[in-house]
Protein backbone atom coordinates (compact mmCIF):
# COMPACT_ATOMS: atom_id res chain seq x y z
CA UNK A 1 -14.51 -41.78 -6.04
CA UNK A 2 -13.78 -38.09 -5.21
CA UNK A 3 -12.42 -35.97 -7.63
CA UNK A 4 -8.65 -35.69 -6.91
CA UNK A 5 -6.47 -32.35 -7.74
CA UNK A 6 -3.34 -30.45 -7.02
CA UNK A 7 -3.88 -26.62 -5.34
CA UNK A 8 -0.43 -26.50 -7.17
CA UNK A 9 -1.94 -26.42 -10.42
CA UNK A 10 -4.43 -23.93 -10.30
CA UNK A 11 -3.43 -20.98 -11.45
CA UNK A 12 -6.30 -18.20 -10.80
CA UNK A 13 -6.85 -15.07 -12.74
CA UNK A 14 -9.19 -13.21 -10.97
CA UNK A 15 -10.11 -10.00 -12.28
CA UNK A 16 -10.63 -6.57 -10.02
CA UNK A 17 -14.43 -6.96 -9.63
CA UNK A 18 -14.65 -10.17 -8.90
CA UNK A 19 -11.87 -9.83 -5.69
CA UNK A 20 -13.89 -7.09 -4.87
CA UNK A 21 -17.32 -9.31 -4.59
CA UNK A 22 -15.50 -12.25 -2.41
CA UNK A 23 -15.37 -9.41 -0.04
CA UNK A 24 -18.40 -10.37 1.82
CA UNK A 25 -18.66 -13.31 5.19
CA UNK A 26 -16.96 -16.46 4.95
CA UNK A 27 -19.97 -18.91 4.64
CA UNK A 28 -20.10 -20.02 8.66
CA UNK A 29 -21.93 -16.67 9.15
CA UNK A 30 -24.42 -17.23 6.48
CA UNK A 31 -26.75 -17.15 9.50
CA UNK A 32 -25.38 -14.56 11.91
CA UNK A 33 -27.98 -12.21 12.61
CA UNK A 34 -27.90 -9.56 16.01
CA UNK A 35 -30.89 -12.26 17.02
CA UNK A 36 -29.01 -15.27 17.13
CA UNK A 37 -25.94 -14.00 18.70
CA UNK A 38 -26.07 -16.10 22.41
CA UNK A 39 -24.76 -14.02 24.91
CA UNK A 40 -23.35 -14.88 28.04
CA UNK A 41 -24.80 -13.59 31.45
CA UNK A 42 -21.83 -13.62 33.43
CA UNK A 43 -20.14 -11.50 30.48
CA UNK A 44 -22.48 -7.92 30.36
CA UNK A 45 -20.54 -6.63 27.95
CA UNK A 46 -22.12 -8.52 25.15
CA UNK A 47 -25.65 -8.01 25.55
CA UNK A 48 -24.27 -4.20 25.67
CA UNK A 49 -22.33 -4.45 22.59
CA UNK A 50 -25.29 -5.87 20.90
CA UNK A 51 -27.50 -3.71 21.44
CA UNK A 52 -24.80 -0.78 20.87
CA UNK A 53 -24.17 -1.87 17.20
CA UNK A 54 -28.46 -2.48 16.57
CA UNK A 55 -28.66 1.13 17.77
CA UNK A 56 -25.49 2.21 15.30
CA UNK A 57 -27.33 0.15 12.48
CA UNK A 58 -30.43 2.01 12.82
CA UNK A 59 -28.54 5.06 12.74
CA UNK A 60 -26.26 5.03 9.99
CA UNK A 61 -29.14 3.54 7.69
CA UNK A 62 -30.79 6.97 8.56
CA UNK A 63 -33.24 5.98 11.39
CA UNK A 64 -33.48 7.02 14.94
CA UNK A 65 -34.90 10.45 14.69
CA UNK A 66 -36.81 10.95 18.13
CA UNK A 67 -39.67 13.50 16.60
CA UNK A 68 -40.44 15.06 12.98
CA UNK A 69 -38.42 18.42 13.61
CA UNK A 70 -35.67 16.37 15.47
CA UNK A 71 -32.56 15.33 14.01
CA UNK A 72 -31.28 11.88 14.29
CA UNK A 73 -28.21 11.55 16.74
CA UNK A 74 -24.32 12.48 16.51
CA UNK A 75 -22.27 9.19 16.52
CA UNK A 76 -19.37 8.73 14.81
CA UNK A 77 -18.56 6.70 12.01
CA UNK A 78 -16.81 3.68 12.87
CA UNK A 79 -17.00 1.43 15.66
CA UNK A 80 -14.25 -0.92 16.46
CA UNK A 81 -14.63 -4.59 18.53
CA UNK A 82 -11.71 -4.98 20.87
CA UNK A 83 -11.65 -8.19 23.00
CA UNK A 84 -10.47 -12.05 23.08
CA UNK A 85 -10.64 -14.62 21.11
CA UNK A 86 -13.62 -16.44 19.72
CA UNK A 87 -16.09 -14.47 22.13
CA UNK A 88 -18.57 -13.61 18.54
CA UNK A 89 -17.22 -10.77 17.26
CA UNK A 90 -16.71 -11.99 13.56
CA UNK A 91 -20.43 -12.77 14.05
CA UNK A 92 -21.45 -9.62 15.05
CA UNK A 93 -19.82 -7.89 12.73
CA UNK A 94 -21.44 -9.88 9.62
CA UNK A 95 -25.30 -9.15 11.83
CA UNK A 96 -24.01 -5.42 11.74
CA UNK A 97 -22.99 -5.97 7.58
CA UNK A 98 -26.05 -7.68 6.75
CA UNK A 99 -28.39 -4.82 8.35
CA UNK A 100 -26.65 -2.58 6.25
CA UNK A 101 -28.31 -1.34 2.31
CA UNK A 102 -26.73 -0.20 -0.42
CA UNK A 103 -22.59 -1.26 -1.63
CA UNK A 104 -20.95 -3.17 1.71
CA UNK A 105 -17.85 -4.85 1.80
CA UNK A 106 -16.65 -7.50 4.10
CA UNK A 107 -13.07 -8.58 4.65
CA UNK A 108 -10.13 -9.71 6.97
CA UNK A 109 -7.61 -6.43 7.38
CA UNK A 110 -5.01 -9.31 5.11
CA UNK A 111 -7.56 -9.73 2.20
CA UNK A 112 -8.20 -5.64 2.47
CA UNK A 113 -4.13 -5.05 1.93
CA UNK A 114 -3.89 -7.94 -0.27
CA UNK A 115 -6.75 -6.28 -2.75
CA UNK A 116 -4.51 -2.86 -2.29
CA UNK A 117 -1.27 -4.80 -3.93
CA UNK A 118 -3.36 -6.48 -6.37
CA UNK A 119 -5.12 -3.20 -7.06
CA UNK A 120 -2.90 -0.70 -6.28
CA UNK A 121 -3.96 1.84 -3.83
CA UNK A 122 -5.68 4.27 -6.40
CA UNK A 123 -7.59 1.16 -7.70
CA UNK A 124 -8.58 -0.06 -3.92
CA UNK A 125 -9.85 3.55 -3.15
CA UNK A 126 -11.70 3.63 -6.30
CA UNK A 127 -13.31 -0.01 -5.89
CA UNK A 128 -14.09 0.72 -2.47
CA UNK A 129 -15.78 4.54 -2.60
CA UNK A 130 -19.17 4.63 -2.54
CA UNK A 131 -19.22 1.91 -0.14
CA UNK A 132 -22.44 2.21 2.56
CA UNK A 133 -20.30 0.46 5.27
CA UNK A 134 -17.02 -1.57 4.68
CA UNK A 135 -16.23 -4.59 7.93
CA UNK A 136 -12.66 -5.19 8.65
CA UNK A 137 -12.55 -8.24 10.98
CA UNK A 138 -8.88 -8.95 12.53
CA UNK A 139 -7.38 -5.60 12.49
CA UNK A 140 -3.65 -5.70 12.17
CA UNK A 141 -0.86 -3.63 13.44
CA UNK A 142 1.67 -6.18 13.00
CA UNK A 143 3.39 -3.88 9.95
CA UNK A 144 3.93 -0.34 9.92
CA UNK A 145 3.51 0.07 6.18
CA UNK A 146 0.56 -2.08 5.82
CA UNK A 147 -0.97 -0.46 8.82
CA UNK A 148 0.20 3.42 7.29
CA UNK A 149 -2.29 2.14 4.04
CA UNK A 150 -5.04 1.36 5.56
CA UNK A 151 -5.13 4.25 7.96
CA UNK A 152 -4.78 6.52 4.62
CA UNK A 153 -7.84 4.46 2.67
CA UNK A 154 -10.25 4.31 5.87
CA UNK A 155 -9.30 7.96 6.42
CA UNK A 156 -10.65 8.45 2.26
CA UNK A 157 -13.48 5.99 3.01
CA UNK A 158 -14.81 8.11 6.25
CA UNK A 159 -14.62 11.10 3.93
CA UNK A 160 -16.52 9.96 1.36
CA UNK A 161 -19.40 9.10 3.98
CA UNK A 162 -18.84 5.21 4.78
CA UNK A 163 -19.28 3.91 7.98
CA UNK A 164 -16.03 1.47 9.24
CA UNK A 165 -16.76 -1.01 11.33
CA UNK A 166 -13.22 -3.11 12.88
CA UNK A 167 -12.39 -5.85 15.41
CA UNK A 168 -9.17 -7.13 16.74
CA UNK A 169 -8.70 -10.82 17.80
CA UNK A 170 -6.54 -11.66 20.68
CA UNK A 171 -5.93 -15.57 21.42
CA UNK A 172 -6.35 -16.25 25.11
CA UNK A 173 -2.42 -16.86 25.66
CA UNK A 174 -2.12 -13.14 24.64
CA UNK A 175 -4.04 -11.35 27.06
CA UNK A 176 -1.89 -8.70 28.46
CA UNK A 177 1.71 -10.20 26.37
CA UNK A 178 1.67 -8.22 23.44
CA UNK A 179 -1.89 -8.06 22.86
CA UNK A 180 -3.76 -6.31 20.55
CA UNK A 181 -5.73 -3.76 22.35
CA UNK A 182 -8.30 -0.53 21.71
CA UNK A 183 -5.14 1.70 22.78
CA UNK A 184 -2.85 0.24 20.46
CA UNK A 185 -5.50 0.44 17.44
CA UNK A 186 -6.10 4.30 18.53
CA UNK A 187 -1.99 5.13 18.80
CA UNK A 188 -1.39 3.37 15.59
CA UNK A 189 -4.69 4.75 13.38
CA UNK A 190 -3.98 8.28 15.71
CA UNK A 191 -5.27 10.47 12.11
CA UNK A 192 -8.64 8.81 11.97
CA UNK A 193 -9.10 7.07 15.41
CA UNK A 194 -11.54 10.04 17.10
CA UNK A 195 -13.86 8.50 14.30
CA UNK A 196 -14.10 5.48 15.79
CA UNK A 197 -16.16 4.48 18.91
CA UNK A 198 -14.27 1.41 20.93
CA UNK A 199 -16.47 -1.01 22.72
CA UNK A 200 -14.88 -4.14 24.62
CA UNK A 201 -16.31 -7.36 24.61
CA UNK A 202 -15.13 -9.82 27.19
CA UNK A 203 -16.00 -13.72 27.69
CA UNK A 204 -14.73 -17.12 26.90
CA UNK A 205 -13.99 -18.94 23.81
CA UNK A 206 -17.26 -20.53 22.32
CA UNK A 207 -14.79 -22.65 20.32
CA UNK A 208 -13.63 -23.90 23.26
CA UNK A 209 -10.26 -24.51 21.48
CA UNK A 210 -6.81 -24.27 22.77
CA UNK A 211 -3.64 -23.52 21.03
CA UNK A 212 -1.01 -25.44 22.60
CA UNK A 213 -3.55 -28.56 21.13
CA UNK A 214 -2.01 -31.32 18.85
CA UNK A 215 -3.32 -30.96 14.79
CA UNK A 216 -3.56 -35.23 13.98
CA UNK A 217 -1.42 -36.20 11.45
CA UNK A 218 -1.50 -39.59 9.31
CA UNK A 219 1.30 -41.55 7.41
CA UNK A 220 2.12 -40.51 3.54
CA UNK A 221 0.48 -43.47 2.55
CA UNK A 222 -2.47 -43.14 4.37
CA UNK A 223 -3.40 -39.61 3.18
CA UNK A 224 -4.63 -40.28 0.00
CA UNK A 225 -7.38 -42.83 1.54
CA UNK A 226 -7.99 -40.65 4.68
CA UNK A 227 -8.72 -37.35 2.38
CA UNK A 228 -11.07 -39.52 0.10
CA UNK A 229 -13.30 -40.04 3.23
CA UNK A 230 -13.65 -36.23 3.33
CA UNK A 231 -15.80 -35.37 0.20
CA UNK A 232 -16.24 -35.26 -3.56
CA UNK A 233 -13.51 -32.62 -4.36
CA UNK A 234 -10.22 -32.68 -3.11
CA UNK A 235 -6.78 -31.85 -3.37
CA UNK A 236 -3.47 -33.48 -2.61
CA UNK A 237 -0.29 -31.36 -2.64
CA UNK A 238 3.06 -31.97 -1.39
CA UNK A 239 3.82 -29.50 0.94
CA UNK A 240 6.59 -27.99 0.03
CA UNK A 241 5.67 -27.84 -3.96
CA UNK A 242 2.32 -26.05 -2.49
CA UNK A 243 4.57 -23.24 -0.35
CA UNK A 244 6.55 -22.58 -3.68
CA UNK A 245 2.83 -22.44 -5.59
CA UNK A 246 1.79 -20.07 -2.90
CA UNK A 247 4.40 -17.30 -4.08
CA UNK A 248 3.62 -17.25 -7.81
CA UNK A 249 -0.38 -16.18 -6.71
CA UNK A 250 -1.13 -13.03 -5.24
CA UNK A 251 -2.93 -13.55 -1.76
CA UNK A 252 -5.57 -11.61 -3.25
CA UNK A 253 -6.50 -14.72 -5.27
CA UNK A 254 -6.45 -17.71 -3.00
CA UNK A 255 -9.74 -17.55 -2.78
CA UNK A 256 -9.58 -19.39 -5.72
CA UNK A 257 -7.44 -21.62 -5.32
CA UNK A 258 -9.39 -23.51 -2.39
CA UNK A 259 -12.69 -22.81 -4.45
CA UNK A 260 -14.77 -25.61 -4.54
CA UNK A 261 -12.97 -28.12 -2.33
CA UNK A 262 -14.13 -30.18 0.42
CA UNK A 263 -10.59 -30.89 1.64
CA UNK A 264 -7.02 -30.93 1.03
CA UNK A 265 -4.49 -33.52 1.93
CA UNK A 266 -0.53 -32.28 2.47
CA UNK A 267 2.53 -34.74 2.16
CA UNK A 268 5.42 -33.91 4.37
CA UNK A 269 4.38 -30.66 5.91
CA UNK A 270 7.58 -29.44 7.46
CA UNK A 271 8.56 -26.43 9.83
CA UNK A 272 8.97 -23.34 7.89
CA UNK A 273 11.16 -20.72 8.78
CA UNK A 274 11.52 -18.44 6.43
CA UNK A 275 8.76 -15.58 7.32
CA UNK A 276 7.41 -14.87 3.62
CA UNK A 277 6.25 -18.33 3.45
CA UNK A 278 5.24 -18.45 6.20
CA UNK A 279 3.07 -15.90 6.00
CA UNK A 280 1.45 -16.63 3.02
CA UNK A 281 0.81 -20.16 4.54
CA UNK A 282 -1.20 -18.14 7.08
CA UNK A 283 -3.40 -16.22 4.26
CA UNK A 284 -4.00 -19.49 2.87
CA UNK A 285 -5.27 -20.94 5.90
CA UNK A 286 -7.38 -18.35 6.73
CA UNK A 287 -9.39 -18.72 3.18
CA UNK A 288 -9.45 -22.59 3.90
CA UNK A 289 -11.19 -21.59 7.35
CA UNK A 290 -13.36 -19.49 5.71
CA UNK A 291 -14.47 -21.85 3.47
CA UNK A 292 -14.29 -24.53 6.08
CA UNK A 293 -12.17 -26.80 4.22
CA UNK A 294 -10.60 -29.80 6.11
CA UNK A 295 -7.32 -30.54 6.01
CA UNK A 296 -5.25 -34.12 6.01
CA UNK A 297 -1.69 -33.81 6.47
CA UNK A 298 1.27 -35.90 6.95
CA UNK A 299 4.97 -35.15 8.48
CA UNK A 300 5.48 -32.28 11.22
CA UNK A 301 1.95 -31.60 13.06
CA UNK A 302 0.26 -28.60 11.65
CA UNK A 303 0.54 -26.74 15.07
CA UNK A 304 4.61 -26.55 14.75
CA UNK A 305 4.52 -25.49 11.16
CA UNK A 306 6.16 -22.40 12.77
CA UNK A 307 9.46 -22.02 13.81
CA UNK A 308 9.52 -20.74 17.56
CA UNK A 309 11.12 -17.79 16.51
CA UNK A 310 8.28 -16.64 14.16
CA UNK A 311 5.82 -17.54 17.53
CA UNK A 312 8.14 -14.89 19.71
CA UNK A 313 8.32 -12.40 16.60
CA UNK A 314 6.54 -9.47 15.52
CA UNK A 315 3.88 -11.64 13.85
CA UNK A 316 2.95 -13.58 16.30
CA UNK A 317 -0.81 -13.13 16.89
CA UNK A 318 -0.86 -14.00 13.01
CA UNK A 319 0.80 -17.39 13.68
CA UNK A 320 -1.37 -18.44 16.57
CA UNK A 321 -4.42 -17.70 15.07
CA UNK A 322 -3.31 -19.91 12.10
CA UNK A 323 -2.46 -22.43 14.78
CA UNK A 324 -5.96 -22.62 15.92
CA UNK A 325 -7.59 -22.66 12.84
CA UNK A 326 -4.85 -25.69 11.67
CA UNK A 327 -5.90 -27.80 14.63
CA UNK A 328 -9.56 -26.64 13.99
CA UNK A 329 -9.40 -27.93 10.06
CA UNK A 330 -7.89 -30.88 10.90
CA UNK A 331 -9.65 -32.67 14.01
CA UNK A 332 -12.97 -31.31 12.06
CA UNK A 333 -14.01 -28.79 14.99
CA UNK A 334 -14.27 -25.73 12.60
């Protein structure tokens, strides 16, 4: 029999280093390398921004010098990823992090602004200096003050000598409605963005996974047996005793609360619609997509746990990647 907890009962204490250390690729990328990135023929633009970012690599790790008496060339400091969804640019970015020596950090933009409340920002800029490169996949502009912060500590980081490297992810449905695009990421980051070097990657989804798709749902008394089928470590939560967990635990730390698992199992998911919970429903789901834990629910289907007007708000592109990665997690096509 698996072993059977509540997410609801953890109650993580992570210190300052060790947040700092999760910041590194969710395991799926374990073997992303510049080699095994497939690109797509009828989409040029990947090949190009692949071998773009080996060229960077070589680069900022001090190679490319053409002669002896011949320095090595001017690029700037930070490249940023700007194109749609699930076209590989989480994997390139973790090929681009793995070339890299020295002190590298690796981290969705929420996890970055999550360490700077847990932190402080002081105590982010002084965990993060020294830094050879630090990867910010999923750059947000979705609020001003978070986005003010991070243009302040990348603007400290470039100063210090690390390299930034960003990308943006756009769900197909948002092309051209809203979207997250290299001219919003320069007008928003305007004090640091002639630092960074913008290169568009275009193709299809090699998830091949739609949003407006139906996350399965079982009956409450069928969870229970249906999450045991999923693995040795589990957790079963009711839903809404697991959204009033989530606000006692800083975001920084829900790393650990999925630790471990194989799968969690939710009674009576509802639709939420009040935006903090909401929202830290999302930061939870993205650590249980990082850690590719399935998820067994029961009630509302996981793809209207929002209310449609968080899907037509400001933080939209938040909810529908959450969306995906729900139906994802729970029809096991993660």
């Amino acid at each position: 029999m698996p072993t059977l907890t509540r997410i609801a009962d953890r109650q993580p204490t992570t210190d300052a280093a060790r947040i700092v250390a999760n910041l590194r690729p969710p395991r799926q990328f374990d073997g992303a390398t510049f080699e095994s990135y497939v690109t797509d023929p009828s989409h040029p633009s990947q090949a190009h921004a692949v071998e773009r970012m080996q060229e960077l690599a070589t680069i900022w790790r001090g190679g490319g010098r053409k002669g002896l008496f011949r320095k090595a060339p001017q690029v700037k400091p930070g490249i940023y990823l700007d194109g749609g969804f699930g076209v590989g640019k989480t994997h390139l970015l973790a090929s681009l992090w793995k070339t890299m020596s020295g002190t590298k950090h690796f981290g969705t933009f929420i996890e970055y602004t999550a360490l700077v409340g847990a932190l402080g920002y002081q105590g982010a800029v002084q965990a993060l200096s020294g830094s050879t490169i630090v990867c910010i996949d999923e750059f947000e502009l979705d609020d001003p003050g978070d986005t003010m912060v991070m243009t302040r500590l990348l603007g400290e980081l470039v100063a210090g000598g690390t390299k930034i490297a960003a990308t943006s992810n756009t769900p197909p449905n948002a092309l051209g409605d809203g979207r997250f695009a290299a001219k919003d990421f320069l007008r928003e980051i305007q004090a640091i963005a002639d630092r960074f070097e913008i290169m568009r990657i275009d193709g299809d989804d090699y998830r091949q996974r739609d949003v407006s798709g139906e996350a399965p749902v079982v009956d409450d008394d069928a969870v229970e047996s249906t999450l045991a089928e999923r693995g040795e470590s589990v957790a079963l939560d009711d839903f809404d005793e697991l959204v009033a967990h989530l606000a006692s635990v800083h975001p920084s730390r829900y790393v650990d609360l999925v630790a471990g698992l194989d799968a969690v199992g939710w009674h009576g998911v509802r639709t939420l619609t009040d935006q903090s919970q909401a929202l830290r429903l999302v930061a939870l789901v993205d650590r249980l997509y990082d850690a590719q834990v399935q998820i067994v629910a029961s009630g509302v289907p996981l793809n209207h746990v929002f209310s449609e007007d968080m899907l037509g708000g400001g933080y939209r592109k938040k909810y529908l990647r959450a969306i995906s990665r729900l139906i994802a997690l729970t029809t096991g096509q993660a």
